[in-house]
PDB file of N, CA and C in Angstrom:
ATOM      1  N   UNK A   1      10.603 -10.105  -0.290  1.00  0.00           N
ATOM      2  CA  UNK A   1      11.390  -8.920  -0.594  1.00  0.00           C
ATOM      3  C   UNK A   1      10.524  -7.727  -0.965  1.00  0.00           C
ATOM      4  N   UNK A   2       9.806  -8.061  -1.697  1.00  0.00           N
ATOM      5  CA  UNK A   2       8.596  -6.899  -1.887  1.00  0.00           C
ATOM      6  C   UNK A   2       7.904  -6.418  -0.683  1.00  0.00           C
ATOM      7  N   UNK A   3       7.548  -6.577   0.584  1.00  0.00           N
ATOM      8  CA  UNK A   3       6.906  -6.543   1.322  1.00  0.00           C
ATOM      9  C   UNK A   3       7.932  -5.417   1.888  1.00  0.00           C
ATOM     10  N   UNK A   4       9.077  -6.030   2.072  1.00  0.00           N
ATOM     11  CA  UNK A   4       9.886  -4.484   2.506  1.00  0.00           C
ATOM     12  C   UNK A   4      10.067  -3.137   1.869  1.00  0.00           C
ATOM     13  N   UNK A   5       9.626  -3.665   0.562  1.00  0.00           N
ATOM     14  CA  UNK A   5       9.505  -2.017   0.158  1.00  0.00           C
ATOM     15  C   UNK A   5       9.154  -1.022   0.169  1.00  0.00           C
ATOM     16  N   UNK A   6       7.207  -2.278   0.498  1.00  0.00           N
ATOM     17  CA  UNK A   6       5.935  -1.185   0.790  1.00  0.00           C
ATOM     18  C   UNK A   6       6.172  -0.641   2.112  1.00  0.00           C
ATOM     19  N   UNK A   7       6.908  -1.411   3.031  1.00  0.00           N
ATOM     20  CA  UNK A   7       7.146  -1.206   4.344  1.00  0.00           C
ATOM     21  C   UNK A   7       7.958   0.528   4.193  1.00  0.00           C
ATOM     22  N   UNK A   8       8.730   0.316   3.675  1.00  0.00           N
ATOM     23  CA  UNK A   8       9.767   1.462   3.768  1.00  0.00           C
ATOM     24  C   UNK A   8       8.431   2.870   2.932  1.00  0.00           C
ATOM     25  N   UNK A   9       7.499   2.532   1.907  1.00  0.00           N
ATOM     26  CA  UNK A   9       6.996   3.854   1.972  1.00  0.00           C
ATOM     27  C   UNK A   9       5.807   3.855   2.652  1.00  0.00           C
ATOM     28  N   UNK A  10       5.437   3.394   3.537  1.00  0.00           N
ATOM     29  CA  UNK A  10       4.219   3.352   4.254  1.00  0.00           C
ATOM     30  C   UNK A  10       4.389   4.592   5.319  1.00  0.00           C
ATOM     31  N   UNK A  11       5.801   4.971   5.481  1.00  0.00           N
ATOM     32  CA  UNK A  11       5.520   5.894   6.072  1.00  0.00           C
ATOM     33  C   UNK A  11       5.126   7.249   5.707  1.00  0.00           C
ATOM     34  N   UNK A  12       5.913   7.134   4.738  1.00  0.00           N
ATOM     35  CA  UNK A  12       5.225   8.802   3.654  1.00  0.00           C
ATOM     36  C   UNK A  12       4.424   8.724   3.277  1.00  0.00           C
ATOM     37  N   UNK A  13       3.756   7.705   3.036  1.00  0.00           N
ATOM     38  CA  UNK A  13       2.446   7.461   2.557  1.00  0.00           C
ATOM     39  C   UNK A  13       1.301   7.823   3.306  1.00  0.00           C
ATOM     40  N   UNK A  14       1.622   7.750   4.459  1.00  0.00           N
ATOM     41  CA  UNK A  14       0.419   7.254   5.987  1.00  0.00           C
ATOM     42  C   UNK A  14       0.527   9.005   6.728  1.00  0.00           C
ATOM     43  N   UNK A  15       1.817   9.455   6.160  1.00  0.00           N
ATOM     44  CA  UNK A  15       1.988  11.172   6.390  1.00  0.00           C
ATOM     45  C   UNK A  15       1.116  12.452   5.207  1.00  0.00           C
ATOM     46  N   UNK A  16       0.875  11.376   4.268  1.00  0.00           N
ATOM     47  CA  UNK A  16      -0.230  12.107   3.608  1.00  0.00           C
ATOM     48  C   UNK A  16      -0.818  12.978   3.488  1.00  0.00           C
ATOM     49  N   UNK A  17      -2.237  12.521   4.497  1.00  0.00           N
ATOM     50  CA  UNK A  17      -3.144  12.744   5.046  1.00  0.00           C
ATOM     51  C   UNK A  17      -3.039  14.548   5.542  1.00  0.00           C
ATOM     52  N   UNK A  18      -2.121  14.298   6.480  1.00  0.00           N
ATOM     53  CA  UNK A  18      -1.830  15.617   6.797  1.00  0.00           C
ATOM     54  C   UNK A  18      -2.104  16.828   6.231  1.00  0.00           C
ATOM     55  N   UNK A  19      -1.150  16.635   5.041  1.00  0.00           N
ATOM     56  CA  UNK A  19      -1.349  17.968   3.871  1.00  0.00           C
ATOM     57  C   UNK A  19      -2.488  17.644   3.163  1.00  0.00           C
ATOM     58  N   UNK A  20      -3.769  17.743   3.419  1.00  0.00           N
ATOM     59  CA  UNK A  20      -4.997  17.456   2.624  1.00  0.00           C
ATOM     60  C   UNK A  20      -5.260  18.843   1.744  1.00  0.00           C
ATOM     61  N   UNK A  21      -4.430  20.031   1.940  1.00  0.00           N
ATOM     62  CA  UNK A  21      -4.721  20.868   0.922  1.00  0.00           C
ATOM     63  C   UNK A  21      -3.755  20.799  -0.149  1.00  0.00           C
ATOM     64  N   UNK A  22      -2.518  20.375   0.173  1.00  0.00           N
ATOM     65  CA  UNK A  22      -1.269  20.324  -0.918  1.00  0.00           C
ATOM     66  C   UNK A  22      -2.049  18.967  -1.884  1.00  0.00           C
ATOM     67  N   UNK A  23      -2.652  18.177  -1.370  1.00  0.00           N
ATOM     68  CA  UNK A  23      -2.857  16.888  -2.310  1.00  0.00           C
ATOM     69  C   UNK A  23      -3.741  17.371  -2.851  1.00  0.00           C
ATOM     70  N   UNK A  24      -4.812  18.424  -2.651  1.00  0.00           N
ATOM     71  CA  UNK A  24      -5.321  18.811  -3.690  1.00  0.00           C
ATOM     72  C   UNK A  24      -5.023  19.910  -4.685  1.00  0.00           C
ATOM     73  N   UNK A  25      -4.048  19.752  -4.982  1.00  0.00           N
ATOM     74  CA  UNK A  25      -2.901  20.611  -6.242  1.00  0.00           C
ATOM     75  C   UNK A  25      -2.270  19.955  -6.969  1.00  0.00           C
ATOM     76  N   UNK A  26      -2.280  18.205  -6.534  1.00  0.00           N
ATOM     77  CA  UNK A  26      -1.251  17.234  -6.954  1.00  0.00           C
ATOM     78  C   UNK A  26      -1.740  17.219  -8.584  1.00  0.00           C
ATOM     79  N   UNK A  27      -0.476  17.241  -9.404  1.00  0.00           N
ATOM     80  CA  UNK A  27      -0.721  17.380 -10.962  1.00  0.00           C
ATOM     81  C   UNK A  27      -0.535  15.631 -11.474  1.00  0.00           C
ATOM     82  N   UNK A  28       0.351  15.035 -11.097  1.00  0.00           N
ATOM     83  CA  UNK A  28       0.366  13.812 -11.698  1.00  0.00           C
ATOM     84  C   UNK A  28      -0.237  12.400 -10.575  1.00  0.00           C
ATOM     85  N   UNK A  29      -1.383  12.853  -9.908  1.00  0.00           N
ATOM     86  CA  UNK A  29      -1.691  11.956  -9.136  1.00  0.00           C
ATOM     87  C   UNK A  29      -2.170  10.905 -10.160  1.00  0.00           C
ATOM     88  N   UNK A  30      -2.755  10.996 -10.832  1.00  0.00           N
ATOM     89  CA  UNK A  30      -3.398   9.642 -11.831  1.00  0.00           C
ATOM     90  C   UNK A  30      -2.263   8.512 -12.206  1.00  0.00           C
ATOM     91  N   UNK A  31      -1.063   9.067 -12.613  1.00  0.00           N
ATOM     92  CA  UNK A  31      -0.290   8.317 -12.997  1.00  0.00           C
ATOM     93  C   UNK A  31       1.002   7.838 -11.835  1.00  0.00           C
ATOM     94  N   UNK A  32       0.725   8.624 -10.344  1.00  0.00           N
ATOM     95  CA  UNK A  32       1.390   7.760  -9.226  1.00  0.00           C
ATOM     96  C   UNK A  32       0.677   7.003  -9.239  1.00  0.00           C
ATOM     97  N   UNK A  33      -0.885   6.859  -8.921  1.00  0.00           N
ATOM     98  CA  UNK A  33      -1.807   5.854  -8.544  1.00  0.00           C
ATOM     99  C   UNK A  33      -1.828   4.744  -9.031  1.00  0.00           C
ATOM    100  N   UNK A  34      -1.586   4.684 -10.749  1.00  0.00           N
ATOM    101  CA  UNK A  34      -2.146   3.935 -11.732  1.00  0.00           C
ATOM    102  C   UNK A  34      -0.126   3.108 -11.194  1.00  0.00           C
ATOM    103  N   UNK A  35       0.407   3.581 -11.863  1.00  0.00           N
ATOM    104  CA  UNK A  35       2.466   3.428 -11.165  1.00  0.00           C
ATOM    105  C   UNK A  35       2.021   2.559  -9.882  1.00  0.00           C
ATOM    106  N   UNK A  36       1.767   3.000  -8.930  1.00  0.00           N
ATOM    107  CA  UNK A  36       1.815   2.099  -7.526  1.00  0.00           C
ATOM    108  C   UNK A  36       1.058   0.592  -7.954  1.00  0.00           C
ATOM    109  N   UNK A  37      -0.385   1.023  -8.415  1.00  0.00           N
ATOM    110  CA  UNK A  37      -1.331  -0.262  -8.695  1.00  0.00           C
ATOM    111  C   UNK A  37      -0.766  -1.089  -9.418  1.00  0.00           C
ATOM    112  N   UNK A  38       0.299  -0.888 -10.731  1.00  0.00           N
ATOM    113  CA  UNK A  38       1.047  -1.520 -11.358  1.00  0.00           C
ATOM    114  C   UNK A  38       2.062  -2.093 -10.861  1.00  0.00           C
ATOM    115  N   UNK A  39       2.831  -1.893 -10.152  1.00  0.00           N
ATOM    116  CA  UNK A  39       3.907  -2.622  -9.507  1.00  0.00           C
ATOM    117  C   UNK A  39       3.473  -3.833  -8.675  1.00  0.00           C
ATOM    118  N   UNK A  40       2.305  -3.071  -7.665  1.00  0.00           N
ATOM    119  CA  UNK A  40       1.778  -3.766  -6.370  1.00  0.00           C
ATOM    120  C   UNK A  40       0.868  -5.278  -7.613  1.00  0.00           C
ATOM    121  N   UNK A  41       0.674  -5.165  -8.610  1.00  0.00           N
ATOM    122  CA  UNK A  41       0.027  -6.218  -9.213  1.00  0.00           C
ATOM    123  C   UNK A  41       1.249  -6.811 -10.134  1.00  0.00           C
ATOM    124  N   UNK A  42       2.056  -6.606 -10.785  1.00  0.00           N
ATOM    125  CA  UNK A  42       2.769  -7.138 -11.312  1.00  0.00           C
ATOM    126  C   UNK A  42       4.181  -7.881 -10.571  1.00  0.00           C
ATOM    127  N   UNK A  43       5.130  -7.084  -9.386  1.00  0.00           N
ATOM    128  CA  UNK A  43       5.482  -7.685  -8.175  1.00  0.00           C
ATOM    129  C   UNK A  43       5.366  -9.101  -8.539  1.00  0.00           C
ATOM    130  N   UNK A  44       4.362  -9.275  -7.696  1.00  0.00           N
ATOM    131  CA  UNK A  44       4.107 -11.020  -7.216  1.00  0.00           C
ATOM    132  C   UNK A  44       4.175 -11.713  -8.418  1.00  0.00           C
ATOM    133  N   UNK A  45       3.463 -11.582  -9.501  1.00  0.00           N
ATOM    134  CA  UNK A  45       3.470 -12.365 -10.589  1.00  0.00           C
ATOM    135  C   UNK A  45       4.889 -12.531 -11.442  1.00  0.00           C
ATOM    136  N   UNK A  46       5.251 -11.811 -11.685  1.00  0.00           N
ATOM    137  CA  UNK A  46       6.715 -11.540 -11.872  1.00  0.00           C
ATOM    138  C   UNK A  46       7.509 -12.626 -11.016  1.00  0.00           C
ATOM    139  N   UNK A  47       7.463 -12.138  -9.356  1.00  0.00           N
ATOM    140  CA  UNK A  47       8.361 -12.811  -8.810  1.00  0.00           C
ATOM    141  C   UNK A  47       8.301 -14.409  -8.782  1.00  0.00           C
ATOM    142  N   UNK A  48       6.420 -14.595  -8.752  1.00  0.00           N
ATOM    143  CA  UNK A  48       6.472 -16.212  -9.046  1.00  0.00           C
ATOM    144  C   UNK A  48       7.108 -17.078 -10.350  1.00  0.00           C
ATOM    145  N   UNK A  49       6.347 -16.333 -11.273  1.00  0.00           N
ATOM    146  CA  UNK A  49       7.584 -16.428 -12.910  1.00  0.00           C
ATOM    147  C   UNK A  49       8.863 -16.715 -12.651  1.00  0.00           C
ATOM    148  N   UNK A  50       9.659 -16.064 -12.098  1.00  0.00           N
ATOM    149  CA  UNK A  50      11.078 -15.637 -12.111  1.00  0.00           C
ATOM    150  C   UNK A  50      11.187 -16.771 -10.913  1.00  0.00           C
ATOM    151  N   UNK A  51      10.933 -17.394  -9.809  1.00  0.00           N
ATOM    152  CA  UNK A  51      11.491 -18.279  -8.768  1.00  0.00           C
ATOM    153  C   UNK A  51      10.539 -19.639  -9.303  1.00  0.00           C
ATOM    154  N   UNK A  52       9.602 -19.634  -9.279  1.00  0.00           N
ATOM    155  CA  UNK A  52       8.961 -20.862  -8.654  1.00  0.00           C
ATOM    156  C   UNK A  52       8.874 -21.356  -9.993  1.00  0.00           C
ATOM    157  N   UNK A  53       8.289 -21.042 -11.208  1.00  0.00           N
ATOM    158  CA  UNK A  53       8.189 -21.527 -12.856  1.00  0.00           C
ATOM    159  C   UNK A  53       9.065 -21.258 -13.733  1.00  0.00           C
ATOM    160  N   UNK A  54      10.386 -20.812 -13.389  1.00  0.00           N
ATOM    161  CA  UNK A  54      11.541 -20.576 -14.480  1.00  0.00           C
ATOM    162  C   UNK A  54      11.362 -19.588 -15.449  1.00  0.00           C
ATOM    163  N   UNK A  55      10.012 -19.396 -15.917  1.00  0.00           N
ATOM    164  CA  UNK A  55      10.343 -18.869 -17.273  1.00  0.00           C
ATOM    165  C   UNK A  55      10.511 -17.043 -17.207  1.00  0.00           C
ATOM    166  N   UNK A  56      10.469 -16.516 -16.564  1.00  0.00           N
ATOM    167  CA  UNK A  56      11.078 -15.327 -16.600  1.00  0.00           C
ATOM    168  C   UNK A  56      12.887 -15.612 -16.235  1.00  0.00           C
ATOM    169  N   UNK A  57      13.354 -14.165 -15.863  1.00  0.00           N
ATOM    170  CA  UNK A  57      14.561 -14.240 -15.337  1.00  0.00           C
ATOM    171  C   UNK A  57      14.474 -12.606 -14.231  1.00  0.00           C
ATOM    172  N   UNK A  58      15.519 -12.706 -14.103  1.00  0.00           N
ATOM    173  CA  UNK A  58      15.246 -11.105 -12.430  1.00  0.00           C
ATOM    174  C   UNK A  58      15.002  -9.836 -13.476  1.00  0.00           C
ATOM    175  N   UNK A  59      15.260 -10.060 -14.827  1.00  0.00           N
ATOM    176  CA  UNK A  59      14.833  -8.859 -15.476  1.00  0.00           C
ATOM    177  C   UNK A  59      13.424  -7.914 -15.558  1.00  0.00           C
ATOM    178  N   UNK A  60      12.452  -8.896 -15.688  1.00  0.00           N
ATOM    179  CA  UNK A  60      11.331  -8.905 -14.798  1.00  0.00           C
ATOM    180  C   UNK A  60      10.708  -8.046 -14.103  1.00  0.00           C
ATOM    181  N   UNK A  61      11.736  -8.858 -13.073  1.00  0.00           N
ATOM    182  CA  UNK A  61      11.372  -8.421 -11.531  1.00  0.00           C
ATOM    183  C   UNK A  61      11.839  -7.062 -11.414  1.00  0.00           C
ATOM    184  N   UNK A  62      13.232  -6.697 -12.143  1.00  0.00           N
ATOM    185  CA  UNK A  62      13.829  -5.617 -11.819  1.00  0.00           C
ATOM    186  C   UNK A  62      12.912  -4.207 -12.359  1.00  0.00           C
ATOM    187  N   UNK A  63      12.772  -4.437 -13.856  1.00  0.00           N
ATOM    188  CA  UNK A  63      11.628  -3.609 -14.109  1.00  0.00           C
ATOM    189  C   UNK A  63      10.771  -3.042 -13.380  1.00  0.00           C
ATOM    190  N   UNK A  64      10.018  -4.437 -12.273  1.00  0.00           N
ATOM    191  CA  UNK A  64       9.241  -3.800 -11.331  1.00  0.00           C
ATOM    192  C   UNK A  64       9.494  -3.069 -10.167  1.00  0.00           C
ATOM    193  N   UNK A  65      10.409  -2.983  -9.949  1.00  0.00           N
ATOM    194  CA  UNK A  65      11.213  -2.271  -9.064  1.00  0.00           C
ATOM    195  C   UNK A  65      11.796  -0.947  -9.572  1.00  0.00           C
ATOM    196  N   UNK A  66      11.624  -0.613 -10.866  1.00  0.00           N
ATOM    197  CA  UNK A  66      11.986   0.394 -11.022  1.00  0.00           C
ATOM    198  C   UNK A  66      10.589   1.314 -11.531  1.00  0.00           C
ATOM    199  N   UNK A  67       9.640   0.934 -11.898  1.00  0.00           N
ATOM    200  CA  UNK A  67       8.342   1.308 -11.615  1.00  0.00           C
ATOM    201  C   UNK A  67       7.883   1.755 -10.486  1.00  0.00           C
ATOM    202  N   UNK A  68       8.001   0.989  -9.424  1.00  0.00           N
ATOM    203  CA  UNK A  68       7.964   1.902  -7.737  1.00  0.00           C
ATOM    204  C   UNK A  68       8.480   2.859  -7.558  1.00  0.00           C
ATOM    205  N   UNK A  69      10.218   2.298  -8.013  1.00  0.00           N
ATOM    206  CA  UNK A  69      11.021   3.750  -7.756  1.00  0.00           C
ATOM    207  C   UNK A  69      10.559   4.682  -8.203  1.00  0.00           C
ATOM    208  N   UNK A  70      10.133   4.906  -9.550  1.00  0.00           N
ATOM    209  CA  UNK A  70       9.593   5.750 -10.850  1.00  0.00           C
ATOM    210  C   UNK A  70       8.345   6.545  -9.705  1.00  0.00           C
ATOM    211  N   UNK A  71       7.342   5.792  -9.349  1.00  0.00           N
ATOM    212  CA  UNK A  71       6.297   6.093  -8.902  1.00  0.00           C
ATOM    213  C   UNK A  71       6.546   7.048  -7.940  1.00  0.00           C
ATOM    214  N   UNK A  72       7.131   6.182  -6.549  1.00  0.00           N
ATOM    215  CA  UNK A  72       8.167   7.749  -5.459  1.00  0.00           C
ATOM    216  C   UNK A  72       8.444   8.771  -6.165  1.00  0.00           C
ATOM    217  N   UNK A  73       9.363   8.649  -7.311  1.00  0.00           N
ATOM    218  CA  UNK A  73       9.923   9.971  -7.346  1.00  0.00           C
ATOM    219  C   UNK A  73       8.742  10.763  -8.006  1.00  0.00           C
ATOM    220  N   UNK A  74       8.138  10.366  -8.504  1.00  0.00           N
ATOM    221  CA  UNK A  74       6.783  11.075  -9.386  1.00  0.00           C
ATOM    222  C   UNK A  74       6.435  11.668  -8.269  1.00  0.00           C
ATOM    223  N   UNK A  75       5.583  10.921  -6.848  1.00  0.00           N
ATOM    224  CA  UNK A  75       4.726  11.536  -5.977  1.00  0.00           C
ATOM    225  C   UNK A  75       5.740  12.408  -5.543  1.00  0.00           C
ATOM    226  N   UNK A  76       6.898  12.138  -5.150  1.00  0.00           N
ATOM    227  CA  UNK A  76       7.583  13.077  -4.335  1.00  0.00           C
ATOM    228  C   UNK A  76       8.030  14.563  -4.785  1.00  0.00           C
ATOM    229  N   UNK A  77       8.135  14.640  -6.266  1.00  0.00           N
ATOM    230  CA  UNK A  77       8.377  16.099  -6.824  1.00  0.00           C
ATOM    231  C   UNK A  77       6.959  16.564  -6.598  1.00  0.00           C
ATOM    232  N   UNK A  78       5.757  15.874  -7.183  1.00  0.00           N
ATOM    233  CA  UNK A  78       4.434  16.261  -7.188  1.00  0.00           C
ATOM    234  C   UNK A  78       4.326  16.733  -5.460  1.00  0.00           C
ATOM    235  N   UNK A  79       4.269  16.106  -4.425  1.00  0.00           N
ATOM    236  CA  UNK A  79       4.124  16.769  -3.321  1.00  0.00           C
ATOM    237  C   UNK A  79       5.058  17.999  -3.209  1.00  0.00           C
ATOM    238  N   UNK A  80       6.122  18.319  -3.309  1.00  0.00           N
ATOM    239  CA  UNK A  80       7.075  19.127  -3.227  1.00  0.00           C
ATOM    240  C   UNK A  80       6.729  20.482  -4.163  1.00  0.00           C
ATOM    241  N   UNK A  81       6.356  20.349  -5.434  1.00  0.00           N
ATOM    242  CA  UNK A  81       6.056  21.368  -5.954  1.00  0.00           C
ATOM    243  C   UNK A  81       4.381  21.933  -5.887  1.00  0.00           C
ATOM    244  N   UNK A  82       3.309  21.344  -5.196  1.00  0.00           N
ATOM    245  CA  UNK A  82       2.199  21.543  -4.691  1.00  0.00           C
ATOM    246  C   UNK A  82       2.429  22.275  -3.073  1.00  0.00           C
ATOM    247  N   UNK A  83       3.590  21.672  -2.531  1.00  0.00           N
ATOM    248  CA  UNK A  83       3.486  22.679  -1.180  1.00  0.00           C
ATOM    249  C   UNK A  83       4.740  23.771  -1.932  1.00  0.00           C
ATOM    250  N   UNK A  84       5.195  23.848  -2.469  1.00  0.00           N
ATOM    251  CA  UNK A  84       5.864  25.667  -3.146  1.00  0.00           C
ATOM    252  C   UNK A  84       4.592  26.162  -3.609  1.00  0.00           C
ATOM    253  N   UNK A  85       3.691  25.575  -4.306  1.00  0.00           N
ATOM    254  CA  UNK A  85       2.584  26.036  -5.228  1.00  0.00           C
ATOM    255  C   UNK A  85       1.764  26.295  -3.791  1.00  0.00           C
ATOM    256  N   UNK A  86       1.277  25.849  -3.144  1.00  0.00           N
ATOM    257  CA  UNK A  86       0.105  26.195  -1.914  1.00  0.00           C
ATOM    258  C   UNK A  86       0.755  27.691  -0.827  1.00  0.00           C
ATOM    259  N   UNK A  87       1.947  27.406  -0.293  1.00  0.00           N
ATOM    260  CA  UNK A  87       2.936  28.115   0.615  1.00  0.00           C
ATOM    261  C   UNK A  87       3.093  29.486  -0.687  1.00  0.00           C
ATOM    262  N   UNK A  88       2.990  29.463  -1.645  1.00  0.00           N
ATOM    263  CA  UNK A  88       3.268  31.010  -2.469  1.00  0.00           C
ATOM    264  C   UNK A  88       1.597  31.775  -2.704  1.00  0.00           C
ATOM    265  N   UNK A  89       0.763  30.693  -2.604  1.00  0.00           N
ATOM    266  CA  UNK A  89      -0.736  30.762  -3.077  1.00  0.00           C
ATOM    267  C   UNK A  89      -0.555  31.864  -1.424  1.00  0.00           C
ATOM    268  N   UNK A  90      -0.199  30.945  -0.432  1.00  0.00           N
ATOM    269  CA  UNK A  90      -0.916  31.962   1.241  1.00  0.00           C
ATOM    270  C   UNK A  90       0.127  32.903   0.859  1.00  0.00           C
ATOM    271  N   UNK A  91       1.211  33.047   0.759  1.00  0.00           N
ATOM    272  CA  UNK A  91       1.879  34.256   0.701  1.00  0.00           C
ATOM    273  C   UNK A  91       1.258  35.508   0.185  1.00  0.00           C
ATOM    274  N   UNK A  92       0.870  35.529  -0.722  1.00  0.00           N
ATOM    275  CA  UNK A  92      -0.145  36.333  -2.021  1.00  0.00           C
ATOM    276  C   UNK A  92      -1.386  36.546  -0.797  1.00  0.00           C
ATOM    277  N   UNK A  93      -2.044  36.171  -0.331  1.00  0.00           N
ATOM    278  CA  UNK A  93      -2.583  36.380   0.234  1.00  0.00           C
ATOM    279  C   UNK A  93      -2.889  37.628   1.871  1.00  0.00           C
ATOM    280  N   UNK A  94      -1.552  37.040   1.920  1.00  0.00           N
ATOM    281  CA  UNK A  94      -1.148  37.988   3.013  1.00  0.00           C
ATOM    282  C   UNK A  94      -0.840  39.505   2.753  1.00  0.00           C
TER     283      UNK A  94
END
C-alpha cells in the first residue's frame, strides 16, 4: 500500500527539476526533506508492527500517512509561493 503512494507523487516530484530557479527560493525545504525521509523510514516499520507482530494497531500506520500528506502540502505551498516570489522578482525587472 505504501508503494502506491510514492507512485502517485513521483510525478511531481520527477517535474521538479524543471523549475531549478523556483527551488532555489524554497523556504521550508529542510523540513519537506527531513517529512518525506520520515515517513519513507517509518512506513515499513510501522506497517510490519501493525500486520506481521501485533503489537501496534493502524494508528501507527495512519500517523504515517498523515506525515506524507503533511509533507505534500508543505512542498506544494512552498513551490507555489516561490514561483509568485520568482514570476514578481522578473516582473520588477522588466
Amino acid at each position: 500500500p505504501w508503494l502506491r503512494k510514492v507512485a502517485d507523487a513521483a510525478l511531481y516530484v520527477s517535474l521538479l527539476p524543471m523549475f531549478s530557479e523556483q527551488l532555489k527560493q524554497l523556504r521550508y525545504m529542510f523540513v519537506t526533506v527531513n517529512s518525506f525521509l520520515a515517513a519513507a523510514v517509518l512506513a515499513p516499520v510501522f506497517w510490519h508492527m501493525w500486520i506481521h507482530t501485533g503489537v501496534a494497531n493502524s494508528n501507527f500506520y495512519y500517523s504515517v500517512t498523515l506525515i506524507y500528506g503533511g509533507a505534500q502540502m508543505i512542498l506544494l505551498v512552498d513551490c507555489i509561493a516561490s514561483t509568485v516570489k520568482y514570476d514578481r522578482e522578473i516582473k520588477i525587472k522588466r
